[in-house]
N, C-alpha and C. Protein backbone atom coordinates (compact mmCIF):
# COMPACT_ATOMS: atom_id res chain seq x y z
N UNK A 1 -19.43 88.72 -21.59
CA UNK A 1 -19.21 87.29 -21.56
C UNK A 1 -18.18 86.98 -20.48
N UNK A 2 -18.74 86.00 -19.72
CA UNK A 2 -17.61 85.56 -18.50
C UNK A 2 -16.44 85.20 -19.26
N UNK A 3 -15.30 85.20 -18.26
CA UNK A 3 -13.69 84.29 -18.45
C UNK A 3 -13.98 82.73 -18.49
N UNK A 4 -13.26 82.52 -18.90
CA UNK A 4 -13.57 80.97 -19.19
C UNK A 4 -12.44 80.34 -17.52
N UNK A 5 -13.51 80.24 -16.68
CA UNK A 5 -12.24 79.53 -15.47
C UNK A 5 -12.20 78.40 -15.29
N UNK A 6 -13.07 77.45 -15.79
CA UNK A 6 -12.59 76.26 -15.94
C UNK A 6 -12.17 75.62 -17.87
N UNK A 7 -10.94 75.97 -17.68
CA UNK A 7 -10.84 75.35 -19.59
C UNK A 7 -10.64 73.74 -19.60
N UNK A 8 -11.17 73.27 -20.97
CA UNK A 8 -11.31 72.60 -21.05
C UNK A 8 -9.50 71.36 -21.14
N UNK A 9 -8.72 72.13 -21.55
CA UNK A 9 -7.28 71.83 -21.04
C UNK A 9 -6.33 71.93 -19.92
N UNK A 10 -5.56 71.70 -19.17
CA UNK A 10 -4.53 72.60 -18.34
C UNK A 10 -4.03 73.54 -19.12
N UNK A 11 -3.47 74.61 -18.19
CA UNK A 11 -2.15 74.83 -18.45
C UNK A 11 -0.42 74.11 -18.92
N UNK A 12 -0.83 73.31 -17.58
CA UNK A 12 0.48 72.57 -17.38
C UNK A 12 0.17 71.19 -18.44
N UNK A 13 1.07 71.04 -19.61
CA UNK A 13 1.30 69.99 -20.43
C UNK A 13 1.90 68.90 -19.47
N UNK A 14 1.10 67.59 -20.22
CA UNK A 14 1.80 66.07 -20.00
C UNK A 14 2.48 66.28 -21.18
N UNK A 15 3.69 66.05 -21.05
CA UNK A 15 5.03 65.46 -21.62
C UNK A 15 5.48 63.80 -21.23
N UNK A 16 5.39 63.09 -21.87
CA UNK A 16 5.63 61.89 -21.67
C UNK A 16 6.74 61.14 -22.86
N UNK A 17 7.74 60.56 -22.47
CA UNK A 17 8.28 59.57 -23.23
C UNK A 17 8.67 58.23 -22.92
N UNK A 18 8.68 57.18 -24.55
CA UNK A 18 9.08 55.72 -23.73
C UNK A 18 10.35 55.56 -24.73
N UNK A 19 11.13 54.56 -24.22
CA UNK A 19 12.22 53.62 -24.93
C UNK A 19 12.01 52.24 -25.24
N UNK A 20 11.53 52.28 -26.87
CA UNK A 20 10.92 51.17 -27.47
C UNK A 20 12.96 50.08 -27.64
N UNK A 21 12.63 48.71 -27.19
CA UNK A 21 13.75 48.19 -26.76
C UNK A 21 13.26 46.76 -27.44
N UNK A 22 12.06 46.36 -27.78
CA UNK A 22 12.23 45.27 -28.62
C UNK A 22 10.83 45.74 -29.43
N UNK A 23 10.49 45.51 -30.55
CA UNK A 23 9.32 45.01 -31.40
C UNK A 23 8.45 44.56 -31.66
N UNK A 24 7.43 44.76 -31.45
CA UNK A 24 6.21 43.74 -31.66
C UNK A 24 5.56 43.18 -32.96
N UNK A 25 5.72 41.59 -33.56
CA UNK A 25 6.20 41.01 -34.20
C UNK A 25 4.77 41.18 -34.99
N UNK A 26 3.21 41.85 -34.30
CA UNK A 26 2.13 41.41 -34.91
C UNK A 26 1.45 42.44 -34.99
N UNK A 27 0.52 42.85 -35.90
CA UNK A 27 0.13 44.17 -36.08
C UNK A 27 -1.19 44.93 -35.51
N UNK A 28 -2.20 43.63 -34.99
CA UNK A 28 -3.16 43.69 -34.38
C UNK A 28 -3.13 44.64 -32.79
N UNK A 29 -1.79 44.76 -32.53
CA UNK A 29 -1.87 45.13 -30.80
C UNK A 29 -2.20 44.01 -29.16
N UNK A 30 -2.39 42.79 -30.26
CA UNK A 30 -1.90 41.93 -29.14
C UNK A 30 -0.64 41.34 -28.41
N UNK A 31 -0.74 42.20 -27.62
CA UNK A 31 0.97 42.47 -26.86
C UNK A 31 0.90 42.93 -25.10
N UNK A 32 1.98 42.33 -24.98
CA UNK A 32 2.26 42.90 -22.97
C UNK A 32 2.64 44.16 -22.88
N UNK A 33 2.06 45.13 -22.55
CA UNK A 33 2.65 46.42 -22.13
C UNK A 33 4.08 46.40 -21.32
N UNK A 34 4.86 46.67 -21.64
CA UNK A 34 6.24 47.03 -20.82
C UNK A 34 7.43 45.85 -21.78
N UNK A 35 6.40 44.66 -22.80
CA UNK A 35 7.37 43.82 -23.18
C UNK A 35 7.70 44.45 -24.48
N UNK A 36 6.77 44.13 -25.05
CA UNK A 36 6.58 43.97 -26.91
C UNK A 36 5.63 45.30 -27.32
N UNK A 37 5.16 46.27 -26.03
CA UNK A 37 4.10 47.19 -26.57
C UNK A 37 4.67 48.41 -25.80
N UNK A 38 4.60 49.60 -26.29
CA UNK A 38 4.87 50.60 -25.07
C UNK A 38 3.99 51.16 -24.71
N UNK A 39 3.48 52.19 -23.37
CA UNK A 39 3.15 52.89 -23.01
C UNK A 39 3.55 54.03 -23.51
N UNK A 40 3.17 54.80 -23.99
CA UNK A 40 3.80 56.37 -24.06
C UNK A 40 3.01 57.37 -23.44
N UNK A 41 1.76 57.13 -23.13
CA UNK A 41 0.82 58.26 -22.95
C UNK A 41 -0.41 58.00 -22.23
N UNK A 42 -0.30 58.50 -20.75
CA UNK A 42 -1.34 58.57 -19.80
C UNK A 42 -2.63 59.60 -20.06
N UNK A 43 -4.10 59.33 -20.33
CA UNK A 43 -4.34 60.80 -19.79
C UNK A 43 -4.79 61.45 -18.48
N UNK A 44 -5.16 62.49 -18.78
CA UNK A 44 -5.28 63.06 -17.31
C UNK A 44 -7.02 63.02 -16.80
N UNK A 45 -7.53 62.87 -15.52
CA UNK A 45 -8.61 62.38 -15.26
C UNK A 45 -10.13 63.09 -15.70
N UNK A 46 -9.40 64.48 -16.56
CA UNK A 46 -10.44 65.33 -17.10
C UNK A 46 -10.15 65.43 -18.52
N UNK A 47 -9.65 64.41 -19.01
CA UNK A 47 -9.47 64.58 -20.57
C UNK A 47 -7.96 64.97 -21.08
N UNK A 48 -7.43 64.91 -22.33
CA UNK A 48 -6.15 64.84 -22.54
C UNK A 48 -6.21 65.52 -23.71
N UNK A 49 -5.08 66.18 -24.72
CA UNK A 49 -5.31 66.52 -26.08
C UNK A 49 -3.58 66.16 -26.51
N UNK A 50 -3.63 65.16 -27.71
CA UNK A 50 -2.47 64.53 -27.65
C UNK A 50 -2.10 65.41 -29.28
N UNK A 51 -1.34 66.24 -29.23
CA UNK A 51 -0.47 67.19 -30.32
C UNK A 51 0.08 66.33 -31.78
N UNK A 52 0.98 65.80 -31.09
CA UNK A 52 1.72 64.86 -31.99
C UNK A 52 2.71 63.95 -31.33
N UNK A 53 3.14 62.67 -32.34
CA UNK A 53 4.29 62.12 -31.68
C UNK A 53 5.34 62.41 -32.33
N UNK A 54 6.62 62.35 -31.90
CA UNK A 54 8.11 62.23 -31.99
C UNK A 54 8.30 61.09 -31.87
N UNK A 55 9.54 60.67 -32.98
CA UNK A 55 10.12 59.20 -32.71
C UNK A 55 11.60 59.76 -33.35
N UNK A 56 12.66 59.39 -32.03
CA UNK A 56 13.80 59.46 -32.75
C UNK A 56 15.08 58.20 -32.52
N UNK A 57 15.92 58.54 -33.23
CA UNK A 57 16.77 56.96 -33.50
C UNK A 57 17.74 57.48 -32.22
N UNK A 58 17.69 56.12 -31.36
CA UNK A 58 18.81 55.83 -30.43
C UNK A 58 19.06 54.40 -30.63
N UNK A 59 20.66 54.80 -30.63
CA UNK A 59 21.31 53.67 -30.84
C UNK A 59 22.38 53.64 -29.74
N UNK A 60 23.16 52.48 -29.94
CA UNK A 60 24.54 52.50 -29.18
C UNK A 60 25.55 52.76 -29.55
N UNK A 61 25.71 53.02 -31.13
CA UNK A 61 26.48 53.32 -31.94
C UNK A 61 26.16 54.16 -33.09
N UNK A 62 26.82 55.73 -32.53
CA UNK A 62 25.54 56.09 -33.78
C UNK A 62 27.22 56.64 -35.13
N UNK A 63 27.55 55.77 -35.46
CA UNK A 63 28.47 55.74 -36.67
C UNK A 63 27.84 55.27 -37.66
N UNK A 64 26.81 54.34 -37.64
CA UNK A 64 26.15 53.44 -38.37
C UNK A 64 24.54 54.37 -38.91
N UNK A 65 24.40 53.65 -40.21
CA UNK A 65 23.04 54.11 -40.55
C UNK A 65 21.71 53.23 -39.89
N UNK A 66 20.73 54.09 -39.60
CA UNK A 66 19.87 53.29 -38.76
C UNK A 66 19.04 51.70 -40.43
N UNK A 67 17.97 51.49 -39.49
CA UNK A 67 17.39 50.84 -40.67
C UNK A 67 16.26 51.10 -40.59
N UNK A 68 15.25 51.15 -41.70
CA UNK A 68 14.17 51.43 -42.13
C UNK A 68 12.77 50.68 -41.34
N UNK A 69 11.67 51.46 -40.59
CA UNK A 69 10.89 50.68 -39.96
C UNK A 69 9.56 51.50 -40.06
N UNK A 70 8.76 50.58 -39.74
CA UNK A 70 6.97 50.85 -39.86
C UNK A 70 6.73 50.91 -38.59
N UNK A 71 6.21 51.93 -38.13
CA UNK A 71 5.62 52.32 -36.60
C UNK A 71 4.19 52.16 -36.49
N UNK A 72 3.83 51.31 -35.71
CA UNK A 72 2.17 51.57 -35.11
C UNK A 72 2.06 51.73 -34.15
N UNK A 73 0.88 53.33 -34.44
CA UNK A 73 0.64 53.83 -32.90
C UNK A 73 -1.06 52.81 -32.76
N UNK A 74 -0.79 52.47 -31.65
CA UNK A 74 -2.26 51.85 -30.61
C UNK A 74 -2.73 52.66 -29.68
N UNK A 75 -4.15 53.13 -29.99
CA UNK A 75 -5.13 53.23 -28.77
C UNK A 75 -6.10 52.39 -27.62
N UNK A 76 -5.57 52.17 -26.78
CA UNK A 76 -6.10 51.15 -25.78
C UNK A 76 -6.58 51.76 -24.98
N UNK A 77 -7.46 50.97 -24.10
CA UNK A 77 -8.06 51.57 -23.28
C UNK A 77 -7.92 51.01 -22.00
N UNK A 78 -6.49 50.43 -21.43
CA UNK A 78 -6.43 50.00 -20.57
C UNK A 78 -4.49 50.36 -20.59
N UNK A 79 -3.39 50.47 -19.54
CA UNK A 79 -2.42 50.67 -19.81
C UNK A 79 -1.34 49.63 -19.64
N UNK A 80 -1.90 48.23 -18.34
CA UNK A 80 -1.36 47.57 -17.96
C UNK A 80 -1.76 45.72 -19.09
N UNK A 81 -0.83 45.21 -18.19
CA UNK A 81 -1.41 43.67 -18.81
C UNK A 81 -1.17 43.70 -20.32
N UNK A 82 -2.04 42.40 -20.77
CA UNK A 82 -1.92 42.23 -22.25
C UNK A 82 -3.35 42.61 -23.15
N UNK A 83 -2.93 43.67 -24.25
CA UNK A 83 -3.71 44.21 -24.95
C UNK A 83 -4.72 43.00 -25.98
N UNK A 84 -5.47 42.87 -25.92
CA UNK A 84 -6.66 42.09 -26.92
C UNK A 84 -6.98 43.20 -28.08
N UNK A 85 -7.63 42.38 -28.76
CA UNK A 85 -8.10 43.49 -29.94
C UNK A 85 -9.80 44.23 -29.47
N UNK A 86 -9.80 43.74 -28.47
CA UNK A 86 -11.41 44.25 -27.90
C UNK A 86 -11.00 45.31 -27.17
N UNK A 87 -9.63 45.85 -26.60
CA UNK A 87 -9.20 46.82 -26.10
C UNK A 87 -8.04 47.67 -26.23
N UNK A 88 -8.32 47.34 -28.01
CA UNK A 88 -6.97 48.50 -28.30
C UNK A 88 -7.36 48.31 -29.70
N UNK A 89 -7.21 49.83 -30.62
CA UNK A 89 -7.27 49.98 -32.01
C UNK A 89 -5.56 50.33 -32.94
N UNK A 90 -5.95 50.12 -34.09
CA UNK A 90 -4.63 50.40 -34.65
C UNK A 90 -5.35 51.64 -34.95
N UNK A 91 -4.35 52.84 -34.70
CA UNK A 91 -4.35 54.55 -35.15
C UNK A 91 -3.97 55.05 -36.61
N UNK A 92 -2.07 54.39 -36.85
CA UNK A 92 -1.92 55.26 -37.58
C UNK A 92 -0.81 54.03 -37.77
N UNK A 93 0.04 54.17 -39.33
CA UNK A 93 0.86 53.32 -39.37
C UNK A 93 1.62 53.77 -40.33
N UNK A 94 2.61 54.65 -39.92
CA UNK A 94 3.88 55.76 -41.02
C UNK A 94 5.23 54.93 -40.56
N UNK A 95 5.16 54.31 -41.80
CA UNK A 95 6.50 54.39 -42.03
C UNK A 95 7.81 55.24 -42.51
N UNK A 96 8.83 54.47 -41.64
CA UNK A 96 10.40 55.68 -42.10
C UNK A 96 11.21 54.51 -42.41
N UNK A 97 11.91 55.98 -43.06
CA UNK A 97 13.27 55.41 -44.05
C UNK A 97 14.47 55.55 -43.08
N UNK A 98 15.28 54.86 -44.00
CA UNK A 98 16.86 54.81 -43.15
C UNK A 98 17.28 56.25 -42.89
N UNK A 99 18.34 56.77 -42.11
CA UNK A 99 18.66 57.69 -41.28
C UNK A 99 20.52 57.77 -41.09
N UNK A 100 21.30 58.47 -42.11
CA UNK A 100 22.41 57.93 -42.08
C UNK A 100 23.21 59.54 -41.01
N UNK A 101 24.06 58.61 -40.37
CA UNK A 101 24.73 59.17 -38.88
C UNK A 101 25.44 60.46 -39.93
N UNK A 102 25.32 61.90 -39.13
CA UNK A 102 25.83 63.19 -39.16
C UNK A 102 26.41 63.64 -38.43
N UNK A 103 27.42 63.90 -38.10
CA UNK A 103 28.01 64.72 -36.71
C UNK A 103 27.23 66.50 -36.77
N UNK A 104 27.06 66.96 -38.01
CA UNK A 104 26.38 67.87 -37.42
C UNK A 104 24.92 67.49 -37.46
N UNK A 105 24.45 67.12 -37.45
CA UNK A 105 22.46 66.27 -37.49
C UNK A 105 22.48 65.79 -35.76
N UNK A 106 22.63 66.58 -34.86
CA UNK A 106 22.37 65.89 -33.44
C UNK A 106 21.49 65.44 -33.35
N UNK A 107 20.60 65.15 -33.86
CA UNK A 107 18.56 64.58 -33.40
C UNK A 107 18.20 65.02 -34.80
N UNK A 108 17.73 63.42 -35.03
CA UNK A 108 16.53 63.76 -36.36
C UNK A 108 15.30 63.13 -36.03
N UNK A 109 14.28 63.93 -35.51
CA UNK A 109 12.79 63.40 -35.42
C UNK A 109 12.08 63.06 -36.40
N UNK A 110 11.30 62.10 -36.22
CA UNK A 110 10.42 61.91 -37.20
C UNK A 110 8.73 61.99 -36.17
N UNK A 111 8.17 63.18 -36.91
CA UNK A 111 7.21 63.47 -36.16
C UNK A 111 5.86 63.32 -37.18
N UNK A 112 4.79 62.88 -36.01
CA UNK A 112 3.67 62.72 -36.38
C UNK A 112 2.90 63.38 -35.69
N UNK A 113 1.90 64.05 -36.54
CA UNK A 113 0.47 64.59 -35.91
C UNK A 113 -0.45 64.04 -35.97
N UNK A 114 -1.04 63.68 -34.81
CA UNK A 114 -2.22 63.23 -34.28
C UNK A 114 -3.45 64.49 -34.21
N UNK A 115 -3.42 65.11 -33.41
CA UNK A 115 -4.55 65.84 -32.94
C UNK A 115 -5.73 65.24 -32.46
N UNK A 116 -5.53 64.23 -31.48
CA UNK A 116 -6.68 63.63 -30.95
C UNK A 116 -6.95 64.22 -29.33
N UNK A 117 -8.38 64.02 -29.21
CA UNK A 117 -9.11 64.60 -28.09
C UNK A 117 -9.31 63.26 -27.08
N UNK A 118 -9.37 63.22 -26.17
CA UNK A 118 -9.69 62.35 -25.32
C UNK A 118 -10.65 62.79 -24.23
């Protein structure tokens, strides 16, 4: 049996992250990319395989306990402009609990698995 020389992945991983800085008030995914929606994840022009996400608390003050929030991840199919519901689905929608500040706790992720193919 031949080597497999073209795989269906890279080698080299996309690593991508964003800094969510305000909220989007509506649950559908109608939102401006870069305002109220983030980008987190390009794929690549031969397909992508997305592992899982990470979400962790940054603050400006981390003395304080964070507060409790509901995350929705969106799949769109476009990266720019404003998302319609004809071009973007709701994925997944895990919520987290509050998060109280540790000096020894440097980073607490809250991670999600996806395992989606693109």
């Amino acid at each position: 049996m031949p080597a497999n020389f073209n795989p269906i992945f890279s080698i080299a991983p996309r690593v991508s992250s964003v800094r969510v800085s305000a909220a989007a008030t509506v649950s559908d995914g109608t939102a401006t990319v870069g305002t109220n929606i983030y980008l987190a994840f390009t794929p690549g022009t031969n397909g992508s395989y997305i592992q899982r996400a990470r979400f962790s608390l940054s603050e400006s003050t981390m003395s304080t306990a964070s507060t409790g929030a509901t995350l929705r991840i969106h799949i769109a199919t476009t990266n720019t402009g404003t998302l319609t519901t004809a071009n973007n689905f709701l994925y997944q929608v895990p919520s987290i609990g509050t998060s109280l500040f540790c000096l020894l706790l440097i980073v607490e992720y809250y991670t999600l698995y996806i395992f989606l193919f693109d």
